[in-house]
Protein backbone atom coordinates (compact mmCIF):
# COMPACT_ATOMS: atom_id res chain seq x y z
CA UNK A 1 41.21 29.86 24.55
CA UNK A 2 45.05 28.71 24.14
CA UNK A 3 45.60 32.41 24.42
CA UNK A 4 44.68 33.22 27.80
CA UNK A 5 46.45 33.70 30.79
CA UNK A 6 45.53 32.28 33.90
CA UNK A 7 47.25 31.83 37.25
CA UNK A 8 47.68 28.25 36.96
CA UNK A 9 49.22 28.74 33.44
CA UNK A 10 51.59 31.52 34.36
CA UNK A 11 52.98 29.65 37.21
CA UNK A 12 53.33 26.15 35.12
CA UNK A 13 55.01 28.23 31.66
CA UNK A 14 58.56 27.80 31.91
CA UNK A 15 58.71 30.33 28.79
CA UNK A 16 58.25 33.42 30.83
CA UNK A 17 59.68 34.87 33.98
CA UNK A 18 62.70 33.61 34.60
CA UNK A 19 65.99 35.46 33.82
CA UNK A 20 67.87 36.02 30.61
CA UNK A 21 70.94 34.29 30.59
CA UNK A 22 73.58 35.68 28.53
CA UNK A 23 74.80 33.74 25.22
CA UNK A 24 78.25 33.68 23.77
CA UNK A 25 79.73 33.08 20.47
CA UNK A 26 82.34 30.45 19.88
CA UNK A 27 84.98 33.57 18.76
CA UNK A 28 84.28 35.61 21.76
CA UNK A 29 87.06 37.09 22.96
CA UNK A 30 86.62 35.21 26.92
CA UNK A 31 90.13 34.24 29.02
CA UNK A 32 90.35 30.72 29.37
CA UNK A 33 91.35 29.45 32.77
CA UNK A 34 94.23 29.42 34.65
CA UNK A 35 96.27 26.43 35.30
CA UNK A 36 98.24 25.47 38.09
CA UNK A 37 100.79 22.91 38.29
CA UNK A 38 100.82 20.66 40.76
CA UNK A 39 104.94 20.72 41.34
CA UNK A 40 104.52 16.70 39.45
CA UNK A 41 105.43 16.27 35.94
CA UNK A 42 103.51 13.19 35.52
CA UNK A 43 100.69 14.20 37.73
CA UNK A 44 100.44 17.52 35.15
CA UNK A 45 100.46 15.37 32.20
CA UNK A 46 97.57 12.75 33.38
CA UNK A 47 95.45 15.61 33.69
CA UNK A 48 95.81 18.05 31.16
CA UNK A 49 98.91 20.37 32.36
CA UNK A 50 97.55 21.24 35.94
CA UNK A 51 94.84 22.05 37.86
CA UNK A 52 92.43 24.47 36.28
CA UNK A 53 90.96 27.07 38.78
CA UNK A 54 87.46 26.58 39.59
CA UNK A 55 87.53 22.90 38.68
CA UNK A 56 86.52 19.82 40.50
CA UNK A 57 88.73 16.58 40.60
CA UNK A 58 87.16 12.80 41.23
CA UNK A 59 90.70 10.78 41.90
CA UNK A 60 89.84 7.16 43.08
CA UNK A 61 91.34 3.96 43.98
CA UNK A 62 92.09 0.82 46.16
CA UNK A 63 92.57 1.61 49.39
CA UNK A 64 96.64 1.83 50.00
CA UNK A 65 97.32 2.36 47.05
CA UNK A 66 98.88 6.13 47.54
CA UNK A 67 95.63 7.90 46.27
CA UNK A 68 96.75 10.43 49.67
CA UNK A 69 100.65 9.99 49.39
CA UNK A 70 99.87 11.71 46.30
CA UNK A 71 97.95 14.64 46.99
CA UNK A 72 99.68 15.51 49.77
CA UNK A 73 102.60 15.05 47.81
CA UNK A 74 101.12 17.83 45.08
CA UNK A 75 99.43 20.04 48.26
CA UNK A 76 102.73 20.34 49.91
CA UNK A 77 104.65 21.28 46.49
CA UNK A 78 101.84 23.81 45.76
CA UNK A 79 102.03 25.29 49.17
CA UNK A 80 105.80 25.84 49.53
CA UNK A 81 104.91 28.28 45.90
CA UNK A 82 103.32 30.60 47.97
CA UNK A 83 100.25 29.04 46.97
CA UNK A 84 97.17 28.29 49.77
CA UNK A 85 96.38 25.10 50.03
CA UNK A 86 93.48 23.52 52.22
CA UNK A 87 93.77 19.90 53.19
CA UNK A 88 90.63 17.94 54.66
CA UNK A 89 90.13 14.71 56.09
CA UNK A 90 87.27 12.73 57.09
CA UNK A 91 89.50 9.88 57.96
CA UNK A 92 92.56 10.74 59.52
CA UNK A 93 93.20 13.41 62.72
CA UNK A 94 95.53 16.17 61.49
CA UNK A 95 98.56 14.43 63.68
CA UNK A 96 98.42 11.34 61.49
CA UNK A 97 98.38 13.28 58.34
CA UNK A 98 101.21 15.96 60.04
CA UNK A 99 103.29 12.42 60.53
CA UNK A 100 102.87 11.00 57.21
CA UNK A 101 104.01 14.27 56.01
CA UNK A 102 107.43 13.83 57.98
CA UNK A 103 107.77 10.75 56.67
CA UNK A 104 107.89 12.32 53.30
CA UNK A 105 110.13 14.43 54.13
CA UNK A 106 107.11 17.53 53.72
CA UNK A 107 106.85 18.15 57.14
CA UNK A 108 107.91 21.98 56.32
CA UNK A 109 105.63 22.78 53.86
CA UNK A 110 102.63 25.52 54.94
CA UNK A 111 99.48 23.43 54.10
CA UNK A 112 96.53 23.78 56.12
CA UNK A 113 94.94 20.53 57.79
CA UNK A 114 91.77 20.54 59.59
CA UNK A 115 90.20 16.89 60.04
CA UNK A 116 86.17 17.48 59.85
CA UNK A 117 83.13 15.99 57.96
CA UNK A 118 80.47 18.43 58.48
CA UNK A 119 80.19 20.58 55.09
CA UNK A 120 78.48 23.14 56.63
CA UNK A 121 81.86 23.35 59.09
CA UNK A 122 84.15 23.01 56.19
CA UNK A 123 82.44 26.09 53.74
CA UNK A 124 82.21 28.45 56.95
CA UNK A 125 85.59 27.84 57.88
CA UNK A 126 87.34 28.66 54.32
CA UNK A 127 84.78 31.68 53.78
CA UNK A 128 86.24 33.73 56.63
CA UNK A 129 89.13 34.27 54.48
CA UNK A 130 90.60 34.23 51.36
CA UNK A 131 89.44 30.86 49.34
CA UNK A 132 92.70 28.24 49.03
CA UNK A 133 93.77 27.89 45.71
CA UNK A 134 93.42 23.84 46.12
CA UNK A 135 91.21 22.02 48.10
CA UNK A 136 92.03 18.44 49.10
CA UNK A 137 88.84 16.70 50.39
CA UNK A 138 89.63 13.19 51.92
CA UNK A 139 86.75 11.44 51.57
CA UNK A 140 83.61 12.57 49.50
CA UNK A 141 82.41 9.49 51.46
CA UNK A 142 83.05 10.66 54.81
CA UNK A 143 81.26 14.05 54.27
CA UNK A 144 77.70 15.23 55.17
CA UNK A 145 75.13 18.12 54.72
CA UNK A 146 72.75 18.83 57.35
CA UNK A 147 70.49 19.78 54.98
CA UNK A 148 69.86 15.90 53.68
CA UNK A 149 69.00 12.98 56.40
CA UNK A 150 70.93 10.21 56.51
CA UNK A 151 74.49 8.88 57.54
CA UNK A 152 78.09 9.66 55.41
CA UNK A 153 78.40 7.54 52.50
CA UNK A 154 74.83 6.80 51.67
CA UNK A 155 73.72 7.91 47.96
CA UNK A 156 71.79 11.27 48.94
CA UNK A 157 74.38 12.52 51.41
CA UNK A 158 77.64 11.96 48.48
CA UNK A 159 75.44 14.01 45.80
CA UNK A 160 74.66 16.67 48.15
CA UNK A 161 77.69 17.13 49.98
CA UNK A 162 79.71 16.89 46.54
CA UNK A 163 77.08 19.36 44.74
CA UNK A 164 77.87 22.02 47.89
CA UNK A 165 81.33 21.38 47.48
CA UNK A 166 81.54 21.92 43.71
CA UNK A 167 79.27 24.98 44.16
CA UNK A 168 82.00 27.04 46.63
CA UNK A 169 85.22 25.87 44.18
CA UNK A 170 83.13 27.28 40.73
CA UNK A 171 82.46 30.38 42.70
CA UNK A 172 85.51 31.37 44.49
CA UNK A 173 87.79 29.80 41.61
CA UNK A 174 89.17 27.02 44.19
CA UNK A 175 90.63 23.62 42.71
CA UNK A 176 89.35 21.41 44.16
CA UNK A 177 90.00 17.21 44.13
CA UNK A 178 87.47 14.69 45.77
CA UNK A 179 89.10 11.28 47.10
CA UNK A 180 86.58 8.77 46.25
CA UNK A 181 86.58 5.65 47.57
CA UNK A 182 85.94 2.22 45.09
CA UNK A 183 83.98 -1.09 44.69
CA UNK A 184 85.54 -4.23 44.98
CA UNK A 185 85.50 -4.24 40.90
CA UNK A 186 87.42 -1.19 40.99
CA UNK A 187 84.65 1.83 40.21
CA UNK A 188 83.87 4.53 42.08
CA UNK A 189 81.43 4.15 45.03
CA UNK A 190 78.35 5.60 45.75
CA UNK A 191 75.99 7.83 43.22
CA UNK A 192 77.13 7.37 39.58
CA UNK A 193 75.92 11.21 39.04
CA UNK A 194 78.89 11.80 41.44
CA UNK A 195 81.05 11.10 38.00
CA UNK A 196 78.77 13.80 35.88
CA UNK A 197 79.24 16.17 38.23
CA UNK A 198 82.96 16.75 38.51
CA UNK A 199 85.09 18.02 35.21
CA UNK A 200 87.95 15.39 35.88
CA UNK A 201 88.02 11.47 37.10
CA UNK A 202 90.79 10.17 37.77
CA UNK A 203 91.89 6.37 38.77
CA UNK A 204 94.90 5.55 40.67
CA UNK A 205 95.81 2.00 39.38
CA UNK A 206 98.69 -0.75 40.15
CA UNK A 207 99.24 -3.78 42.21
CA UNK A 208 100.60 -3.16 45.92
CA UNK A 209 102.38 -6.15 45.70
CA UNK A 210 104.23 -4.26 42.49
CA UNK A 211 106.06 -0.92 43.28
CA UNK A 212 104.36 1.25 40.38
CA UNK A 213 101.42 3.48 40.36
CA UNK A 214 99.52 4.29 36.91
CA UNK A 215 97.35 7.82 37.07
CA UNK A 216 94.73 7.18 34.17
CA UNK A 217 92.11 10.02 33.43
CA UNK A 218 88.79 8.62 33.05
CA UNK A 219 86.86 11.74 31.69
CA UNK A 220 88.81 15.30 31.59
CA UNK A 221 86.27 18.39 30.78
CA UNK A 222 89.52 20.72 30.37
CA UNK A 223 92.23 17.88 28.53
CA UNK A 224 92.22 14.51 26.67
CA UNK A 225 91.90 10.99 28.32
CA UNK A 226 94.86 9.72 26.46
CA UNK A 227 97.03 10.36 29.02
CA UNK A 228 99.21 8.52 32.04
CA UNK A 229 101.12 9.45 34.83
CA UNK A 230 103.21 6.55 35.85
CA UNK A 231 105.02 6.32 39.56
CA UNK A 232 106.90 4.45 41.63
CA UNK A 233 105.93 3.62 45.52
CA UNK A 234 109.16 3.92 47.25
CA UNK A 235 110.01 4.86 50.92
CA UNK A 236 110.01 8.24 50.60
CA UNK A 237 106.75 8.50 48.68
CA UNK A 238 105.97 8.41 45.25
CA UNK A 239 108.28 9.26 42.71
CA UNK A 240 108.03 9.93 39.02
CA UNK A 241 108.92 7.84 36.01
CA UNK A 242 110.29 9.39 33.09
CA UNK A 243 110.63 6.09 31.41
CA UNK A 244 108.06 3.64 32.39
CA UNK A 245 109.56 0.57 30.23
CA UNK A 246 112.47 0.00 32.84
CA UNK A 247 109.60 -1.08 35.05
CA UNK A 248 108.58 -3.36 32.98
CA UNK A 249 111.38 -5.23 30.90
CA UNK A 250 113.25 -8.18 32.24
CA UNK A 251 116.99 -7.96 32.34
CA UNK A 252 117.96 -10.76 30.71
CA UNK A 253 121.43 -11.17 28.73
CA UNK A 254 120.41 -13.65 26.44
CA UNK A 255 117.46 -15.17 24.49
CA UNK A 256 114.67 -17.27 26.37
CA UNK A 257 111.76 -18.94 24.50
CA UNK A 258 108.41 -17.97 24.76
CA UNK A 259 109.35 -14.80 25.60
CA UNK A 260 108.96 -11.09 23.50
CA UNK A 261 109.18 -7.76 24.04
CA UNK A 262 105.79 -5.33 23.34
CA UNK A 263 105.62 -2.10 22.69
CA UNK A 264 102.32 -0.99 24.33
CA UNK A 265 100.54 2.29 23.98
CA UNK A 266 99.24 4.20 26.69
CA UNK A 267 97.50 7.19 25.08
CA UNK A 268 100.35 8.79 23.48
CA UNK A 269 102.90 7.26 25.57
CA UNK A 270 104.59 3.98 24.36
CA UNK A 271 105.50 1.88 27.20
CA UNK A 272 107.42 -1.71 26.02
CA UNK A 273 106.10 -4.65 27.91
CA UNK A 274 107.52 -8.10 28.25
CA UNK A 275 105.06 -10.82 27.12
CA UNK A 276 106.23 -14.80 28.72
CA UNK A 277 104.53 -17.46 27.53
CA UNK A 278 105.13 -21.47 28.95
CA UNK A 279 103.90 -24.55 27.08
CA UNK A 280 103.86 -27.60 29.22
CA UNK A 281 102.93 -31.07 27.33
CA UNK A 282 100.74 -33.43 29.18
CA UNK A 283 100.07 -37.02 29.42
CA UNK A 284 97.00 -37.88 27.00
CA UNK A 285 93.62 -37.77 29.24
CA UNK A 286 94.49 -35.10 30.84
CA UNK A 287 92.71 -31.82 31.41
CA UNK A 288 94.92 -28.67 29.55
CA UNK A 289 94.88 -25.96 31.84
CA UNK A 290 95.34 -21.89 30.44
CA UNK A 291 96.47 -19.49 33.21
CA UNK A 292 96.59 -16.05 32.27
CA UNK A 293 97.58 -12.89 34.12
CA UNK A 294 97.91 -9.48 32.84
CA UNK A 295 95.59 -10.12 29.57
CA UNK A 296 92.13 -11.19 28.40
CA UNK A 297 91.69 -15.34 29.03
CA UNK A 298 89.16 -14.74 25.73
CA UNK A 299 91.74 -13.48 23.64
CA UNK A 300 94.30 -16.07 24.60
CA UNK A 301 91.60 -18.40 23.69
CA UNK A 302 91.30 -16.62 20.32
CA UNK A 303 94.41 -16.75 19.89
CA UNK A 304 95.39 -20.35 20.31
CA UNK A 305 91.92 -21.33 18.07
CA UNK A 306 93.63 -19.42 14.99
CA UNK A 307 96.98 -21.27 15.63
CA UNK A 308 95.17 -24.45 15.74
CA UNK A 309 92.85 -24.15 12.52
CA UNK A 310 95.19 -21.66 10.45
CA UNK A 311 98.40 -22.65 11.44
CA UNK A 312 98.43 -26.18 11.99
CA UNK A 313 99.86 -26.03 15.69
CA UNK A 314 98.24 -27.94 18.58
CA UNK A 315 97.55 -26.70 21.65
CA UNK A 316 95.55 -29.32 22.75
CA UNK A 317 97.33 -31.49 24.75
CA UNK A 318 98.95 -28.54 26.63
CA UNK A 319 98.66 -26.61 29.11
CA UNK A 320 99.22 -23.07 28.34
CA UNK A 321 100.72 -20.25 30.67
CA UNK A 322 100.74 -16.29 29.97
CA UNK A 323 102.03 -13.43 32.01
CA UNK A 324 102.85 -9.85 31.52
CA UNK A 325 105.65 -9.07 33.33
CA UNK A 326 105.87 -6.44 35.98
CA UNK A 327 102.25 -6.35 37.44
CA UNK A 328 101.29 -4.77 33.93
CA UNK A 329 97.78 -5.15 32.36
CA UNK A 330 97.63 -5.30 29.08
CA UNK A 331 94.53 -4.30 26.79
CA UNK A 332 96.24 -2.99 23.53
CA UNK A 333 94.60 -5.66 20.49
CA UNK A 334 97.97 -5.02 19.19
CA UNK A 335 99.33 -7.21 22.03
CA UNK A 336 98.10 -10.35 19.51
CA UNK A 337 100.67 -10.72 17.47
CA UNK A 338 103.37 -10.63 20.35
CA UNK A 339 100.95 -13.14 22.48
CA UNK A 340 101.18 -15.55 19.11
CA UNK A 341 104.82 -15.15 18.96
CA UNK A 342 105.46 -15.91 22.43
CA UNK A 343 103.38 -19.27 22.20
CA UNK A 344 105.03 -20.40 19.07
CA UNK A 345 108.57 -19.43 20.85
CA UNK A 346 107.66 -21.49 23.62
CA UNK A 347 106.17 -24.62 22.19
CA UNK A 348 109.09 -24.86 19.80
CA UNK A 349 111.83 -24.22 22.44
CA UNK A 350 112.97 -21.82 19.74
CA UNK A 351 113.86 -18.41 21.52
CA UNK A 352 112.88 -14.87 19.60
CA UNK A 353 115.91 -12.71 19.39
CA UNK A 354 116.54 -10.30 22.45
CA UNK A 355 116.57 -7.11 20.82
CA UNK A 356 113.07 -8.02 18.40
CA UNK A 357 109.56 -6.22 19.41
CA UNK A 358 106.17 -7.48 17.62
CA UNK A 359 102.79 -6.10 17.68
CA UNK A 360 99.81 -6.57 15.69
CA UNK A 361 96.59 -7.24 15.75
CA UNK A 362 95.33 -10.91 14.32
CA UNK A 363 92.21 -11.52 12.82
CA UNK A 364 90.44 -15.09 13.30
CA UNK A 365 91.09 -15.87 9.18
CA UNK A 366 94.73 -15.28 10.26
CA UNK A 367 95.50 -12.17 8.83
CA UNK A 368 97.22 -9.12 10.44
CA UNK A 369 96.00 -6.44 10.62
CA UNK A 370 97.73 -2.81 11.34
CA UNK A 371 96.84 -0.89 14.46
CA UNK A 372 97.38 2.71 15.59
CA UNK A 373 100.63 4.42 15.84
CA UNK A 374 103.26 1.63 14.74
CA UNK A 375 105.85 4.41 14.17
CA UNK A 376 105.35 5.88 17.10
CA UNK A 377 105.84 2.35 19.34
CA UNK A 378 109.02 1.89 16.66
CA UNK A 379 110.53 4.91 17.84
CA UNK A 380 110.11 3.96 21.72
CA UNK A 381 111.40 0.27 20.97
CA UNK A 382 114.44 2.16 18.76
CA UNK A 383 115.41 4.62 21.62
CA UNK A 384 115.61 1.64 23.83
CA UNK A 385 118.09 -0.28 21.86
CA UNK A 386 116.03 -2.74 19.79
CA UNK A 387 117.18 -3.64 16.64
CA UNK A 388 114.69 -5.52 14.42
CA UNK A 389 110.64 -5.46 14.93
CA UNK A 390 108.04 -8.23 13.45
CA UNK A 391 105.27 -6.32 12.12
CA UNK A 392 102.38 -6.27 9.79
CA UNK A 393 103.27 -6.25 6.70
CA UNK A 394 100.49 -3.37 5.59
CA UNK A 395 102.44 -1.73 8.05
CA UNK A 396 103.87 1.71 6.42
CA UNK A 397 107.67 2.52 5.64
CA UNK A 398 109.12 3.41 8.79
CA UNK A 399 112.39 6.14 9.54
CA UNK A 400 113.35 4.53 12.56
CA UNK A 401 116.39 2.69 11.53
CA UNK A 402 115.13 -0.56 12.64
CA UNK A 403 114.72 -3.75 10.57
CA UNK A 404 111.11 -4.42 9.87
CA UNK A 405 110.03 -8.15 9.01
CA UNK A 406 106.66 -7.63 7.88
CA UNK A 407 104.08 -10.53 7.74
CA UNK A 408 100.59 -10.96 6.06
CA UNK A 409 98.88 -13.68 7.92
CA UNK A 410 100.44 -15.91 10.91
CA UNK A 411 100.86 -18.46 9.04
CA UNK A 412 104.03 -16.32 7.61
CA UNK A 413 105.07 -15.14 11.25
CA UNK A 414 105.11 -19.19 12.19
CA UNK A 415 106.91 -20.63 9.26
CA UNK A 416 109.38 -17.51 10.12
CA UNK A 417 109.69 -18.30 13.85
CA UNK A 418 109.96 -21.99 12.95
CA UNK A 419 112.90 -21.29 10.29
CA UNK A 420 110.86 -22.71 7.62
CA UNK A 421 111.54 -20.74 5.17
């Protein structure tokens, strides 16, 4: 009986009457796609080397943060290549972006602006002639589809007016980037399939109260997520920063306890941090306080635990204050060994040399332990002009040229910091 063929079987059999797709072979002898730079070093490099034709772009952040300084900022440099270049917002008329634009001194460039939120407006507009090579979309949240009920920004109106969107840029080979607005947490708004559906999310990070930008890629279909793009908000716009450390190093001409230079790693890209620490001793009966900004409270906590039982230091009767400098957030488990330093510095009043970096990552029996490319972040703190580096001491042989102190547990790094030995 399994055998036979019925109309209610053929309809429901998924294994017959549908179209052949065709299958390829890893070694088949297919062009990969065509990138096109933006016209922004450090915009290129947080995604891969450029825009890939055909490919859809999440970029999302706070609001003000320059999430449309930037694009316009890429749109304009594409356009005056000869390249077309659609720009379209479903927050601002065309005069407001037109002014911004003059403020940035892009006012000549030939992009087109149109300021709409109907998609069905949007797709018959750019099919009456030839597709733009980018496609700026400003909001995903602002657009709709007839097709789906509902008002802008709700969950079924994002996934369908995305899923259109997508559709036209895979088939006419348009790049195309959706500005996404974000949660109060930071994460993307609306549909989390919105995230699946693209090839590349980006974040646009940073403090407004701090001049610098970070461009992190979340997911990249077409590149690695190891990658940043780091800026600087100035008058004019956004510019790049070849060398993101200057942002973040104090310029200070001589030694200052609890305070130590890091040399953080942002995918490939070392970028040295300065970690401050304060120890202020309190009256007994008093509540300690810890205050951190720029790093994990648990991790201080960690951290001043080990010093306690393995060390012999007390925190107890302090309060304890931590801050990266800059804005920065740290997240690197390498930062440990720095963060100890810096607290040891600054309860002892004994200042770490200026031109010494540390990193390492400290375990709760109070060893160190190595982490991921030490000779890359020695090279970085080298270039700079540091000198000598507190490290640990698994740490390999390094070329350098700078002087490596190399320690097994804290205990060593204290009784060094604390000329004990």
């Amino acid at each position: 009986m399994g055998g036979v063929v019925t109309p209610f079987s053929a309809r429901h059999d998924l294994r017959s009457g549908g179209r052949a797709v065709e299958l390829v072979g890893l070694d088949s002898e297919i062009a990969l796609p065509e990138r096109l730079s933006s016209g922004i070093k450090e915009f290129d490099r947080a995604i891969g080397g450029g825009f890939v034709t055909g490919s859809a772009t999440l970029i999302g952040g706070d609001p003000g943060i320059g999430k449309s300084t930037l694009l316009l900022q890429a749109a304009a440099n594409m356009a005056s290549r000869g390249l077309p270049v659609a720009y379209i917002s479903g927050e601002e008329a065309s005069d407001q972006i037109r002014l911004r634009a003059r403020r940035l001194g892009l006012g000549k460039a030939p992009v087109q602006l149109a300021s709409a939120t109907s998609v069905r407006d949007i797709l018959t507009t750019l099919g009456d002639g030839a597709p733009p090579a980018l496609l700026v979309i400003d909001s995903i949240q602002t657009m709709h589809s007839d097709l789906i009920e509902g008002a802008p920004g709700t969950v079924s109106q994002v996934r369908a007016s995305a899923q259109e969107l997508i559709r036209f840029a895979k088939e006419t080979g348009t790049a195309l980037v959706l500005v996404g607005h974000v949660t109060k947490d930071g994460s993307i708004a609306g549909p989390r399939v919105l995230e699946h559906m693209v090839d590349t999310v980006l974040s646009f990070e940073g403090e407004r109260s701090h001049q610098y930008r970070i461009l992190r890629a979340a997911k990249n279909r077409y590149g690695g997520t190891d990658e940043i793009g780091v800026f600087s908000m100035q008058e004019e716009g956004l510019e790049e920063v070849a060398n993101p450390s200057a942002l973040f190093l104090t310029d200070r001409g001589e030694s200052v306890s609890g305070a130590i230079v890091f040399p953080a790693l942002e995918g490939t890209r070392p970028v040295l941090v300065e970690i401050q620490a304060l120890v202020v001793r309190l009256a007994s009966g008093a509540t300690p306080r810890r205050a951190v900004v720029g790093w994990d409270s648990g991790r201080l906590a960690m951290i001043l635990a080990v010093l306690e039982a393995r060390c012999g230091l007390s925190f107890s009767t302090a309060e304890v204050y931590l801050n990266i400098a800059g804005g920065y957030r740290v997240s690197d488990p390498a930062a440990d060994m720095a963060v100890a330093a810096a607290l040891v510095s600054a309860l002892s009043e004994r200042p770490v040399p200026a031109e010494t970096v540390a990193f390492g990552e400290v375990a709760l029996s109070g060893e160190l332990r190595p982490v991921a490319h030490g000779a890359l972040r020695l090279k970085e703190a080298a270039k700079l002009g540091f000198e000598r580096a507190m490290v640990p001491a698994s740490l390999a042989s390094d070329k350098s040229g700078m002087k490596l102190n190399g320690f097994k547990g804290l205990g060593q790094l204290v009784d060094h910091l604390l000329a004990r030995q």
